[in-house]
Protein backbone atom coordinates (compact mmCIF):
# COMPACT_ATOMS: atom_id res chain seq x y z
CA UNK A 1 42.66 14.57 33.97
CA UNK A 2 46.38 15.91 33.67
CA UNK A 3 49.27 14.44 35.55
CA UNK A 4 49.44 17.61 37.68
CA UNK A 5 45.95 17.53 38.62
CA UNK A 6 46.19 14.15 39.56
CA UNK A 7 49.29 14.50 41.83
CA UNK A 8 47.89 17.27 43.39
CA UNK A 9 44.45 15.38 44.48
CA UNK A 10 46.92 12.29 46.04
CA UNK A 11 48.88 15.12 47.95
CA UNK A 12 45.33 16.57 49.71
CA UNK A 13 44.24 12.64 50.47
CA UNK A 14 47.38 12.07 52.24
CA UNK A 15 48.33 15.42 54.23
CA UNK A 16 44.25 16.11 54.99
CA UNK A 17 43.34 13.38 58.10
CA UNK A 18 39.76 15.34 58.09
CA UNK A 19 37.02 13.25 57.46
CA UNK A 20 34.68 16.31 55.73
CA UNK A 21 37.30 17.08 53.28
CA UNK A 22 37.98 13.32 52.22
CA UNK A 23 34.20 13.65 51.43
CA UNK A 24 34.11 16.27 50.14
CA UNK A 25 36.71 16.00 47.65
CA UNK A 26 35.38 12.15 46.69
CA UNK A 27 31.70 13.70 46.14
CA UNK A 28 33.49 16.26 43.65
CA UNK A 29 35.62 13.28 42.04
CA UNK A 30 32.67 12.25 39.29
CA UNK A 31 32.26 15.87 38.17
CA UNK A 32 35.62 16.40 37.90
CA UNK A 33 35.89 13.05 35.84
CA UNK A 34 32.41 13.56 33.60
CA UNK A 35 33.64 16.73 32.71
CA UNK A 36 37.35 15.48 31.12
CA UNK A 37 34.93 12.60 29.36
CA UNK A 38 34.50 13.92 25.71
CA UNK A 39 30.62 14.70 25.04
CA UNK A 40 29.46 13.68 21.58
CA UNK A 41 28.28 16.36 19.41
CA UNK A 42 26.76 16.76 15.49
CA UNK A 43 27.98 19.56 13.95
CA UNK A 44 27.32 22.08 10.67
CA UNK A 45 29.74 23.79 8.84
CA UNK A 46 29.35 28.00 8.72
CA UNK A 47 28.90 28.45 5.27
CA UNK A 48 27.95 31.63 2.54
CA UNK A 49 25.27 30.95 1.02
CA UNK A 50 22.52 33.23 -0.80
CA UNK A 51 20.24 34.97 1.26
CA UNK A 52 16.90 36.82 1.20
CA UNK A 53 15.48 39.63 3.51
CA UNK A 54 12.11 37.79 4.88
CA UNK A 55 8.53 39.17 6.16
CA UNK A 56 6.37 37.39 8.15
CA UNK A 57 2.80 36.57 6.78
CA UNK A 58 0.09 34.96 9.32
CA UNK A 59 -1.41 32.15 8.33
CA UNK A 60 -3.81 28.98 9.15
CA UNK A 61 -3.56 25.49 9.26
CA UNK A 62 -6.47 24.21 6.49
CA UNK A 63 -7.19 20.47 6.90
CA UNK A 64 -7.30 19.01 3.03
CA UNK A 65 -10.18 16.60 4.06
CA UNK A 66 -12.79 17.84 6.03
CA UNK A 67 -16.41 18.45 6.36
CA UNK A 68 -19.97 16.70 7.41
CA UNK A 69 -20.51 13.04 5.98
CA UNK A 70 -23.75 12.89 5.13
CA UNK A 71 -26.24 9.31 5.20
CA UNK A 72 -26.76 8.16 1.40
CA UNK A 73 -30.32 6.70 2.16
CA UNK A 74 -33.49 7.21 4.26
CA UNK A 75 -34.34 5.33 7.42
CA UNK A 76 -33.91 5.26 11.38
CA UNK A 77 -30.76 5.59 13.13
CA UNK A 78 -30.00 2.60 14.93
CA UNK A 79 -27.18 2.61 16.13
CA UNK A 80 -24.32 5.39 16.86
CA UNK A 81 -20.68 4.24 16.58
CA UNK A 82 -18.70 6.83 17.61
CA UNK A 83 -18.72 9.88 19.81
CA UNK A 84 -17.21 13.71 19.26
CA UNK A 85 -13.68 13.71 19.77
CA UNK A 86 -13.09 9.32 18.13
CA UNK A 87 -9.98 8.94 16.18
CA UNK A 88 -11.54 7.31 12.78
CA UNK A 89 -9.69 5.15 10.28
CA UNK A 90 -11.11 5.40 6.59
CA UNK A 91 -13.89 2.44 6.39
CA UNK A 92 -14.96 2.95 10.05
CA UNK A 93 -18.72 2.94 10.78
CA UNK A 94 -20.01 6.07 12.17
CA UNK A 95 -23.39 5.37 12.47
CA UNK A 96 -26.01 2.27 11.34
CA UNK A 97 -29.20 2.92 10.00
CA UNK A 98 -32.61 0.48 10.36
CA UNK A 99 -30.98 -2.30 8.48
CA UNK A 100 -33.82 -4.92 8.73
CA UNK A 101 -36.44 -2.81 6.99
CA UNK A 102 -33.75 -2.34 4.27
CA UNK A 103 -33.16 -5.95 4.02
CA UNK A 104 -36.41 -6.97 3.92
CA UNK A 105 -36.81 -4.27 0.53
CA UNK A 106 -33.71 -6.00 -0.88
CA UNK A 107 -35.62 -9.07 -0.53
CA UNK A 108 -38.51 -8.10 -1.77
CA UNK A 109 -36.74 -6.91 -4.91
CA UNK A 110 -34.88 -9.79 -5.54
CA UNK A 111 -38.62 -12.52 -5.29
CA UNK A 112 -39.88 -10.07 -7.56
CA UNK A 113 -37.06 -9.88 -10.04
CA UNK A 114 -37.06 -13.83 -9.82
CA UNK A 115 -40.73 -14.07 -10.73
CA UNK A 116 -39.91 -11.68 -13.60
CA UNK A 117 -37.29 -13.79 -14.77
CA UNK A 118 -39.21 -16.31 -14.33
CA UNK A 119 -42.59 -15.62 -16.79
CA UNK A 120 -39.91 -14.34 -19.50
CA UNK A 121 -37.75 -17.86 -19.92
CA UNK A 122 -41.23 -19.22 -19.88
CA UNK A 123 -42.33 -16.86 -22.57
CA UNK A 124 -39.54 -17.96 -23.82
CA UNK A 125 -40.20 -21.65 -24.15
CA UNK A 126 -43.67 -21.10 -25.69
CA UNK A 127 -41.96 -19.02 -28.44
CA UNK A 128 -39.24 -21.63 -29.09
CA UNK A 129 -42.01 -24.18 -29.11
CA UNK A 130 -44.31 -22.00 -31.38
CA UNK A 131 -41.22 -21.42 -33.81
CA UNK A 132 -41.08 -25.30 -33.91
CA UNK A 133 -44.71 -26.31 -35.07
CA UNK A 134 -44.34 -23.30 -37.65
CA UNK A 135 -41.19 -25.05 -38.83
CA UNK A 136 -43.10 -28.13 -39.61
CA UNK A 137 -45.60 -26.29 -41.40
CA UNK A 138 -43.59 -24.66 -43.97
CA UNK A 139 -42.71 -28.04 -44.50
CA UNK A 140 -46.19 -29.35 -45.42
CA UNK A 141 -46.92 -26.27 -47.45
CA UNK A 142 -47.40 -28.70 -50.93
CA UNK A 143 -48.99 -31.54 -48.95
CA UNK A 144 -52.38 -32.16 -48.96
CA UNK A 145 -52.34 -32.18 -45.27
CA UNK A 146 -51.74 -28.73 -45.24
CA UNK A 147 -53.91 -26.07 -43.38
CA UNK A 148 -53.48 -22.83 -44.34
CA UNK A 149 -55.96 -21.38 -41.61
CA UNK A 150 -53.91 -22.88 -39.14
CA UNK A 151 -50.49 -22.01 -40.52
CA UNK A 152 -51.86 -18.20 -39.61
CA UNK A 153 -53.14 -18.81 -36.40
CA UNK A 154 -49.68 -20.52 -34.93
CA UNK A 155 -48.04 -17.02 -36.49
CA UNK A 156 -50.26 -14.62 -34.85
CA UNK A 157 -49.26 -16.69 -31.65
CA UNK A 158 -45.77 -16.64 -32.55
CA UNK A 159 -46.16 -12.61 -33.14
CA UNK A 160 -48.31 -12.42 -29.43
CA UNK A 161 -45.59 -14.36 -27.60
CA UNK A 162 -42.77 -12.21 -29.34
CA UNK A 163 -44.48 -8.86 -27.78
CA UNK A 164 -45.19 -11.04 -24.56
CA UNK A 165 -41.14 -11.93 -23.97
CA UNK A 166 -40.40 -8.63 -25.01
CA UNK A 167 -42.52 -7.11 -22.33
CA UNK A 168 -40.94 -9.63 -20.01
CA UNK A 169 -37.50 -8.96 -20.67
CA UNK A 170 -38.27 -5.15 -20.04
CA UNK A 171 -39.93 -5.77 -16.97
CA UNK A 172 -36.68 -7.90 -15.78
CA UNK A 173 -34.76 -5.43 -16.40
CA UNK A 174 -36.02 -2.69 -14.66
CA UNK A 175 -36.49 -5.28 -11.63
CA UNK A 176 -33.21 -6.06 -11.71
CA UNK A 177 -32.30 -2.04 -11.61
CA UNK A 178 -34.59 -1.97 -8.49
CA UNK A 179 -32.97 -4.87 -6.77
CA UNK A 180 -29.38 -3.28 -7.42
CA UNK A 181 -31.00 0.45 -5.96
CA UNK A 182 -32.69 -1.92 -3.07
CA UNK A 183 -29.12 -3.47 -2.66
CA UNK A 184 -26.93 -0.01 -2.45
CA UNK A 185 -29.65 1.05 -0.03
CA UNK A 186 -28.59 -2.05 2.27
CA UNK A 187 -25.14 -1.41 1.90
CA UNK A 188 -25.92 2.62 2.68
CA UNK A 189 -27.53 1.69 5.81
CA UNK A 190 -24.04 1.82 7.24
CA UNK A 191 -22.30 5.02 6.96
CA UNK A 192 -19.12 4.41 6.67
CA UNK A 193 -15.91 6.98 7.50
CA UNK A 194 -14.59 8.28 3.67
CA UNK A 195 -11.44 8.88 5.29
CA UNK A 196 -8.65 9.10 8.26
CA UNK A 197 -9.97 11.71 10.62
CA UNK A 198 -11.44 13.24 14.41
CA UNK A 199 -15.17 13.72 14.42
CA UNK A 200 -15.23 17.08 15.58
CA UNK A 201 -19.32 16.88 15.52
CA UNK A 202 -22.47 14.75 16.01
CA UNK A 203 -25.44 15.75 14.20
CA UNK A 204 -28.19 12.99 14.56
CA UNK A 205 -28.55 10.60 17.49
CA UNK A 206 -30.56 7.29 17.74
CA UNK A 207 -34.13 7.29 16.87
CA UNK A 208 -33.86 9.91 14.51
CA UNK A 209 -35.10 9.50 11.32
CA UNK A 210 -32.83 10.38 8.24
CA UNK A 211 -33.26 11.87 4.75
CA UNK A 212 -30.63 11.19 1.98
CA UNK A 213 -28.33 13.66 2.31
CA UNK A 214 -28.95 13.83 6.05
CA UNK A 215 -25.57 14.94 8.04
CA UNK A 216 -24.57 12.02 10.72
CA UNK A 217 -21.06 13.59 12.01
CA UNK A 218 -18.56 16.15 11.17
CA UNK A 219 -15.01 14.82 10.57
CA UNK A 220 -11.59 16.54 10.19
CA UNK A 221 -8.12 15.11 8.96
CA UNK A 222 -5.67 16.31 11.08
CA UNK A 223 -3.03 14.54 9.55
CA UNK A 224 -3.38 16.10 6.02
CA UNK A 225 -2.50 19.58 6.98
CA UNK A 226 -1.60 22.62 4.49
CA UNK A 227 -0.94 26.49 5.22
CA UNK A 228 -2.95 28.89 4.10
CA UNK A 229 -2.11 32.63 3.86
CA UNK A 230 -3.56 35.71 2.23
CA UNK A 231 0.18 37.23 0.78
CA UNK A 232 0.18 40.80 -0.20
CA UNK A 233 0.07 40.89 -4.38
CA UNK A 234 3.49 42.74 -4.40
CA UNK A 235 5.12 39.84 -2.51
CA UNK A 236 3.86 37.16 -4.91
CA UNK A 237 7.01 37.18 -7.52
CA UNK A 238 9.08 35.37 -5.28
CA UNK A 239 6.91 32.77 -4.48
CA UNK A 240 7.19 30.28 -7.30
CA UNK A 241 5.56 26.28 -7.09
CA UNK A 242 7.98 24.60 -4.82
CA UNK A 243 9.67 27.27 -3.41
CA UNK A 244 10.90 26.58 -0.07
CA UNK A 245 9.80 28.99 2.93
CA UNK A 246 10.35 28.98 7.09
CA UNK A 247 7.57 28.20 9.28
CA UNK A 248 6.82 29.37 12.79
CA UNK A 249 3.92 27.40 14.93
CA UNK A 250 2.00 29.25 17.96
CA UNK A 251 4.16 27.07 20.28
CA UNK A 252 7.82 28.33 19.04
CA UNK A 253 8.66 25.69 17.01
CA UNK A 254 9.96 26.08 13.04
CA UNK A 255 9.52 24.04 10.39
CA UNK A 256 10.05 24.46 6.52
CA UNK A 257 7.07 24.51 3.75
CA UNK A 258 7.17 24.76 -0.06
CA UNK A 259 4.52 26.59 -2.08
CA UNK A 260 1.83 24.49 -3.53
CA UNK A 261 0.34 26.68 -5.45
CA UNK A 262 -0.64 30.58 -5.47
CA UNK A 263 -4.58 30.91 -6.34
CA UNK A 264 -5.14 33.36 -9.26
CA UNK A 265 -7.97 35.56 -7.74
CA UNK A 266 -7.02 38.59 -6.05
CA UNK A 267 -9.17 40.41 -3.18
CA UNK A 268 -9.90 43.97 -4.40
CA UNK A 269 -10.59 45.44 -1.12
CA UNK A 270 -6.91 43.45 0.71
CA UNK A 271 -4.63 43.44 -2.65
CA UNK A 272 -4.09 39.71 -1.15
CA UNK A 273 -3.91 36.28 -2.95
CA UNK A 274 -4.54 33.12 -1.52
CA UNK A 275 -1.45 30.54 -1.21
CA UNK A 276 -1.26 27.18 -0.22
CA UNK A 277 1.86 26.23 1.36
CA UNK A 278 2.68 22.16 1.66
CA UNK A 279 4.34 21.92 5.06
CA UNK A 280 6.99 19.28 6.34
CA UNK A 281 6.55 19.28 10.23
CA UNK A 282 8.73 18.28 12.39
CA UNK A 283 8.42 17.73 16.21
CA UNK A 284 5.62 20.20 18.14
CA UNK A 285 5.17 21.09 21.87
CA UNK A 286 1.31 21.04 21.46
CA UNK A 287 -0.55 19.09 18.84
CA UNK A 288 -1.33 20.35 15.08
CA UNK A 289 -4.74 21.04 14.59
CA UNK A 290 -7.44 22.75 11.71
CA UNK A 291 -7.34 26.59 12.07
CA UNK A 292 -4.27 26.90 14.13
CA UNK A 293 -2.66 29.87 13.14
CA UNK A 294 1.08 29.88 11.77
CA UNK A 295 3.44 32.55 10.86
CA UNK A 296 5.23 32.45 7.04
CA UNK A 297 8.39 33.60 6.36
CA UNK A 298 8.28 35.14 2.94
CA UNK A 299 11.61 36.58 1.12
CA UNK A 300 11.17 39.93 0.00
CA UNK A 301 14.19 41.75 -2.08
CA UNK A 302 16.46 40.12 -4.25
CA UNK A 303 18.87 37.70 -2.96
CA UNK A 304 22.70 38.32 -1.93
CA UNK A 305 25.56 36.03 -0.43
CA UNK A 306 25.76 36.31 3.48
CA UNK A 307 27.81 33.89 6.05
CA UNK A 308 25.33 31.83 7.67
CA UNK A 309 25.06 28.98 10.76
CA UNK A 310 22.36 26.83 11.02
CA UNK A 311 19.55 27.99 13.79
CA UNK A 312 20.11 24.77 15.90
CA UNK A 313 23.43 26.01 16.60
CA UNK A 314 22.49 29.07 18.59
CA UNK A 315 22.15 28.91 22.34
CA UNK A 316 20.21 32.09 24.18
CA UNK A 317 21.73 33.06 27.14
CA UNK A 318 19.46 36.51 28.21
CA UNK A 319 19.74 38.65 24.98
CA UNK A 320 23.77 37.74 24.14
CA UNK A 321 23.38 34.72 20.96
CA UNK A 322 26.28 32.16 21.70
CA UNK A 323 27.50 29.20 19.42
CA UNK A 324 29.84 26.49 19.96
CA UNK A 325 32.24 25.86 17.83
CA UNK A 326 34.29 21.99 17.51
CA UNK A 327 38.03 23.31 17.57
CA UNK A 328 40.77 20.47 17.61
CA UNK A 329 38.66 18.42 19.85
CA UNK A 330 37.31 20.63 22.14
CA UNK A 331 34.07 22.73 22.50
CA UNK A 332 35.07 26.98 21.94
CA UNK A 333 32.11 29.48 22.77
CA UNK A 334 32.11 32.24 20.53
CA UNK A 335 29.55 35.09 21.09
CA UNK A 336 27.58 36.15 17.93
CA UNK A 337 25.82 38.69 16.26
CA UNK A 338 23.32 37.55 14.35
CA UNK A 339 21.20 39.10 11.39
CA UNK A 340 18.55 38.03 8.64
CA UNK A 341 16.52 34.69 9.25
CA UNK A 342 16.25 32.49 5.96
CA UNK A 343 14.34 28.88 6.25
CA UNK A 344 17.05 26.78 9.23
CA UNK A 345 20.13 29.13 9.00
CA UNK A 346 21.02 32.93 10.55
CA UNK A 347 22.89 35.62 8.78
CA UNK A 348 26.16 36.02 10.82
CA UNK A 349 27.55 39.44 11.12
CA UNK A 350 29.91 38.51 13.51
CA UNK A 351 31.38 35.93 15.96
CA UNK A 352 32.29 33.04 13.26
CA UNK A 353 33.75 32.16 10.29
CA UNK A 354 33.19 30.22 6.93
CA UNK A 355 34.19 26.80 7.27
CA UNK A 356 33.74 26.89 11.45
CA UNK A 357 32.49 23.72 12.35
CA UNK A 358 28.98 24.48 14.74
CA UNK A 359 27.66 22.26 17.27
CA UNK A 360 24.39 21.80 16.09
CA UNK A 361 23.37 18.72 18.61
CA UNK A 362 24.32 18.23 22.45
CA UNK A 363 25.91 21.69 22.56
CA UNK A 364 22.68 22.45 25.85
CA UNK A 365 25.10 21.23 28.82
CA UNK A 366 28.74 22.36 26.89
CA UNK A 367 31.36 24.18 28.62
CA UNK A 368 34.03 26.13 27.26
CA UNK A 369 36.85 24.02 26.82
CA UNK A 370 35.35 20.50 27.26
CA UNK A 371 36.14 17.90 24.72
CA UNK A 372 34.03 16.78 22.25
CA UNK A 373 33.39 14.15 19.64
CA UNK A 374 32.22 14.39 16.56
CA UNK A 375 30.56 10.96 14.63
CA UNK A 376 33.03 10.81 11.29
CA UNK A 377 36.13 13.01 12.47
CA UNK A 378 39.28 11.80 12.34
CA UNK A 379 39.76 9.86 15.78
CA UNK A 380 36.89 11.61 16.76
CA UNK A 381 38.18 15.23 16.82
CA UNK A 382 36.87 18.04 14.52
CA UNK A 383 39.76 19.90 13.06
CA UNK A 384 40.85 23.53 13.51
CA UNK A 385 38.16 26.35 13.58
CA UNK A 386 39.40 29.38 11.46
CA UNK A 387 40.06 32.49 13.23
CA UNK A 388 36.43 34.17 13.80
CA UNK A 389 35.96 37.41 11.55
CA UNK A 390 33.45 40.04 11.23
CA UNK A 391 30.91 40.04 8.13
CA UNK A 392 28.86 43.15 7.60
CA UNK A 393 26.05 43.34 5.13
């Protein structure tokens, strides 16, 4: 508050003995002080840049995971873990499936892959024991104790209990396959969430009976979201992997996306291609879901320098664009013209001036005239504005 200001508010508290005015004038006292405080501010310098005329293309939100998760075994429901609308974490059960009749198959696998097991190490053992006495009788081949007639009948045995272990050993195996089936089976009987995700459908219920392959719910990531538009084929030079584009959302809000990738098949009856834009949201009014529509902001024509402010800068006020500018300390209103849209800045045809310093954040509530601080300025104070000058284009 200036000196003069001040000495002028004293004079009406002395000379003024009415009670209304003295509260009047102290219930105007705070406004008068809150607007002298400096209001802290972020600004962004006006700066030339290149710039590109732009065309809107609509678009859709695509989720990147999505679709029905299906039961990998056959049996009963059981049990249902969720309902339509759950929030899922990857590993969450969705559903259970009649997990005692599976269990009691696992088991059933595993006492017969044990008996298995069990007839081939003792096939086993009468082999080893076979190979033994045969042993012995090489060794009495030149003795007179020798019996050739039984030398022949231990290696026919020895040839019978080769095919017998042989047998066994196949049968183990293939009971051990069954017990490992039998096992997955038991572990299947949960169905399990294969990723983050809304279930956006049920399609079984308890006491239904399931096939493999049988759909249990529907799920959708909403949190892995890409853009997809069908872009005319004459506007798909500019749009190079990672090029960076403006997004608009159904509620008003922009964000930026960069091309993932432009799908080589063309529809003959549109002349469109299909892109996939990778999008970096920022905060929305109304939460991002599958199919939402958003608008694209392609570039069309080649690209030429043009004064630009960023779009955060810009207060509406009816149809008349207005931007504050830091100058010396304080907050100056200039009124705008503004032109081409490219990504987060505005073509400026008029109102400001390269190296102009815009309020970008707390410039809602500004008044011409009111001080401001800027975060990084020397004691605070942004330094002069250049005179504002016209740029046509």
């Amino acid at each position: 508050m200036t000196f003069i200001a001040a000495r002028f508010l004293s004079s009406l508290f002395v000379s003024l003995a009415s009670g209304p005015v003295i509260l009047a004038l102290v219930a105007v006292w705070p406004a008068v002080a809150e607007a002298q405080r400096p209001a802290p501010v972020r600004v962004d310098k006006v700066v030339v840049q290149p710039l590109a005329e732009t065309a809107p293309v609509f678009g859709r939100l695509v989720s990147r995971m999505h679709g029905a998760v299906a039961a990998q075994t056959v049996g009963a429901v059981t049990e249902m873990r969720v309902q339509m609308g759950d929030r899922v974490a990857r590993g969450d059960v969705l559903a259970v499936l009649d997990i005692e009749k599976l269990t009691s198959e696992r088991d059933a696998r595993a006492a017969t892959s044990d008996a298995v097991a069990a007839r081939a190490a003792a096939a086993e053992a009468r082999l080893e024991r076979i190979e033994q006495e045969l042993a012995r009788y090489e060794k009495l081949r030149r003795s007179a104790a020798f019996n050739k007639a039984r030398l022949q009948d231990k290696e026919q045995e020895r040839a019978w209990l080769r095919s017998e272990l042989d047998a066994a050993r196949a049968q183990l195996v293939q009971a051990r396959a069954n017990l490992r089936l039998a096992e997955m089976k038991l572990a299947r009987g949960t169905v399990h969430a294969p990723y983050d995700g809304v279930v956006t459908a049920l399609h079984t219920e308890i006491g239904s009976y399931l096939k493999e392959g049988g759909v249990v719910a529907t799920l959708v990531n909403d949190r892995d979201l890409e853009i997809e538009a069908d872009v005319p084929a004459a506007r798909i030079a500019g749009l190079a992997p990672g090029a960076e584009v403006a997004v608009r959302l159904p509620d008003g809000t922009k964000h930026t996306a960069r091309v993932r990738a432009v799908v080589p098949d063309e529809n003959a009856m549109t002349r469109t291609r299909v892109v996939r834009f990778t999008p970096v949201f920022g905060a929305t009014t109304t939460p991002l879901a599958a199919n939402a529509s958003a608008t694209v902001v392609l570039p069309v024509g080649a690209t030429a320098p043009a004064l630009t402010v960023h779009k955060d800068a810009v207060v509406r006020k009816g149809q008349q664009a207005l931007v504050f500018v830091a100058n010396n300390g304080k907050a100056e209103r200039r009124a705008v013209r503004l032109g081409r849209a490219s990504g987060q800045r505005f073509e400026v045809l008029d109102g400001l001036a390269e190296g102009d310093l815009a309020i970008v954040r707390g410039n809602e509530r500004l008044r011409p005239g009111q001080p401001v601080l800027v975060p990084g300025a020397k004691g605070g104070k942004a330094g002069k504005a250049a005179a504002p000058k016209a740029k046509t284009g």
